[in-house]
Protein backbone atom coordinates (compact mmCIF):
# COMPACT_ATOMS: atom_id res chain seq x y z
CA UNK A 1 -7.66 -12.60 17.25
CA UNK A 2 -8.71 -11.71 20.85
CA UNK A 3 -11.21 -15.18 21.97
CA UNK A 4 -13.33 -12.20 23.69
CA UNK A 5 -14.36 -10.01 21.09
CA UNK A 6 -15.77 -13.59 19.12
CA UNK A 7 -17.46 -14.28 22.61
CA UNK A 8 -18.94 -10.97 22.71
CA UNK A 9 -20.59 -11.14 19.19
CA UNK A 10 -21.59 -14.51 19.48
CA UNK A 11 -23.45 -13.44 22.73
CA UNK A 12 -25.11 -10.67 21.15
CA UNK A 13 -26.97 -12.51 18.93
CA UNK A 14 -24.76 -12.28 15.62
CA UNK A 15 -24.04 -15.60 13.57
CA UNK A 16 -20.83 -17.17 12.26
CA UNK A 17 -20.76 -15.01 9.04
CA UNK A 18 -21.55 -11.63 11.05
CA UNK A 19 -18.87 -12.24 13.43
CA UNK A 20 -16.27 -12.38 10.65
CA UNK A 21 -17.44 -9.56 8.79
CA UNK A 22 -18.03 -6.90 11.89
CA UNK A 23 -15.18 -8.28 14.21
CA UNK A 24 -12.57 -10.72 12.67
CA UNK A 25 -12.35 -8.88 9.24
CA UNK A 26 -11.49 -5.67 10.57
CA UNK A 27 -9.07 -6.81 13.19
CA UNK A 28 -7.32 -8.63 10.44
CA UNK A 29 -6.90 -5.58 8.26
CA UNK A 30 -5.76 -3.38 10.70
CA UNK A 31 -3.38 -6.13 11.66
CA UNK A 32 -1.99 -6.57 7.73
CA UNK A 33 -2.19 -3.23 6.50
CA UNK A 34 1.23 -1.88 7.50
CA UNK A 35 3.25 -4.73 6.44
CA UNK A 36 1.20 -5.01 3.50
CA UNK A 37 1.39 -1.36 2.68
CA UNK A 38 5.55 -1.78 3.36
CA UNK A 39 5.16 -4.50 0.05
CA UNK A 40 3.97 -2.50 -1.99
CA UNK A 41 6.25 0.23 -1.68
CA UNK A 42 8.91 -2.15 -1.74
CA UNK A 43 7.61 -3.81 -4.97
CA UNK A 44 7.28 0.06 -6.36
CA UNK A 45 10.74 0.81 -5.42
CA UNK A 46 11.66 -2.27 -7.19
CA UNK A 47 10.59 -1.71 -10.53
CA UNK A 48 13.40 0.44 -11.54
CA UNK A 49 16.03 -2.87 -10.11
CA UNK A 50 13.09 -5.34 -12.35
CA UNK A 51 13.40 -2.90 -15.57
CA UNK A 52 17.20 -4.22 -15.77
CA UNK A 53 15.84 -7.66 -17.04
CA UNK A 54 13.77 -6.49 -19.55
CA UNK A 55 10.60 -5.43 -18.37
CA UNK A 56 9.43 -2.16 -19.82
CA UNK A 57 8.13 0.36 -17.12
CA UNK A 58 8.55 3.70 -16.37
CA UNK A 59 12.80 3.11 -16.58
CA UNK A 60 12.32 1.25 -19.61
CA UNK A 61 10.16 3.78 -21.29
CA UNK A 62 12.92 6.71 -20.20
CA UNK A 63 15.60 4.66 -21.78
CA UNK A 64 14.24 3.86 -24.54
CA UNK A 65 13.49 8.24 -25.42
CA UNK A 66 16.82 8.76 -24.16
CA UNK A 67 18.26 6.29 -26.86
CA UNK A 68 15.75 8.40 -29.75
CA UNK A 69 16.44 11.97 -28.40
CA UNK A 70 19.80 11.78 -26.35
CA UNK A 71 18.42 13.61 -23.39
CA UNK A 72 19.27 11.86 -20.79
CA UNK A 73 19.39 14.31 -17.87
CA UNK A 74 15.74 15.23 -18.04
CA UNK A 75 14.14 12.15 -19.15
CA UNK A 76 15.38 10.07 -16.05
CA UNK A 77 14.75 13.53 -13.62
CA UNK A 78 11.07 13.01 -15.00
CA UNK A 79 11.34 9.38 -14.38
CA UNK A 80 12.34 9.81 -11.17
CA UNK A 81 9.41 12.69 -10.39
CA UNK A 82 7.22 9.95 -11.56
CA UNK A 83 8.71 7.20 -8.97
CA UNK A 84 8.39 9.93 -6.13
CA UNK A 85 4.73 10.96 -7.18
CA UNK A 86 3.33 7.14 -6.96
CA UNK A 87 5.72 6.47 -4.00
CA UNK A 88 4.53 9.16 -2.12
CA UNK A 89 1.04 8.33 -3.14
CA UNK A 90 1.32 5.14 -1.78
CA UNK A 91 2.59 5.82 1.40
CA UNK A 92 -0.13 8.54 2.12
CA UNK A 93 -2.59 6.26 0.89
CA UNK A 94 -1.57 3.66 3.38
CA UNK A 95 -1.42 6.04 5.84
CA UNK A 96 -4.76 7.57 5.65
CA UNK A 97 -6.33 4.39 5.59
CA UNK A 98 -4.29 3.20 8.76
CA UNK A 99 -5.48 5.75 10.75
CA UNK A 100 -9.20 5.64 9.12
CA UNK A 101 -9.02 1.84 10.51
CA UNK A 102 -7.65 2.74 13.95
CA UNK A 103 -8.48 5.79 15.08
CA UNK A 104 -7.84 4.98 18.73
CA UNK A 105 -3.88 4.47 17.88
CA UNK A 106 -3.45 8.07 16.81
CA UNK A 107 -5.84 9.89 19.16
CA UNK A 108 -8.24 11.06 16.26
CA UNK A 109 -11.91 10.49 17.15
CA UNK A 110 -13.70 7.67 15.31
């Protein structure tokens, strides 16, 4: 974090507390949010690799109705509508809120 903007709030009158919640905070998050964000696509993506060993998601569930009604074609194309939807959801999500935190970055105004 920049040593100024701490120096600046401390001069104007705001206390330990204030200065993390109106300077440091916010420079922190706007800091972490894109490789954060990256994780938990990555960790979405990864669900399908995780299912292998047993954990039931939304791979799990598809096998398992493709083992009672021998549909496989559809099930896993829903399946894989359902990974796009929340991946896609993410990454707009993450988005939005990047440039909600830093307007200045992509020339929106605050």
């Amino acid at each position: 974090m920049p040593q100024g903007a701490v120096e600046a709030g401390r001069v104007s009158g705001m206390g330990r507390f204030m200065v993390m919640r109106r300077i440091l905070l916010p420079l922190a998050i706007r800091q972490a949010l894109p490789a954060y964000s990256h994780e938990v696509i990555s960790m979405l993506k990864a669900t399908a690799l995780v299912s292998t060993i047993t954990l039931l998601d939304v791979t799990g569930l598809a096998r398992a109705e493709v083992s009672a009604t021998y549909r496989a074609v559809e099930i896993f194309l829903c399946a894989a509508v359902i990974y796009l939807a929340l991946s896609l959801l993410v990454t707009r999500g993450a988005g939005w809120l990047e440039r909600r935190l830093s307007p200045y970055k992509f020339g929106t105004p605050a």
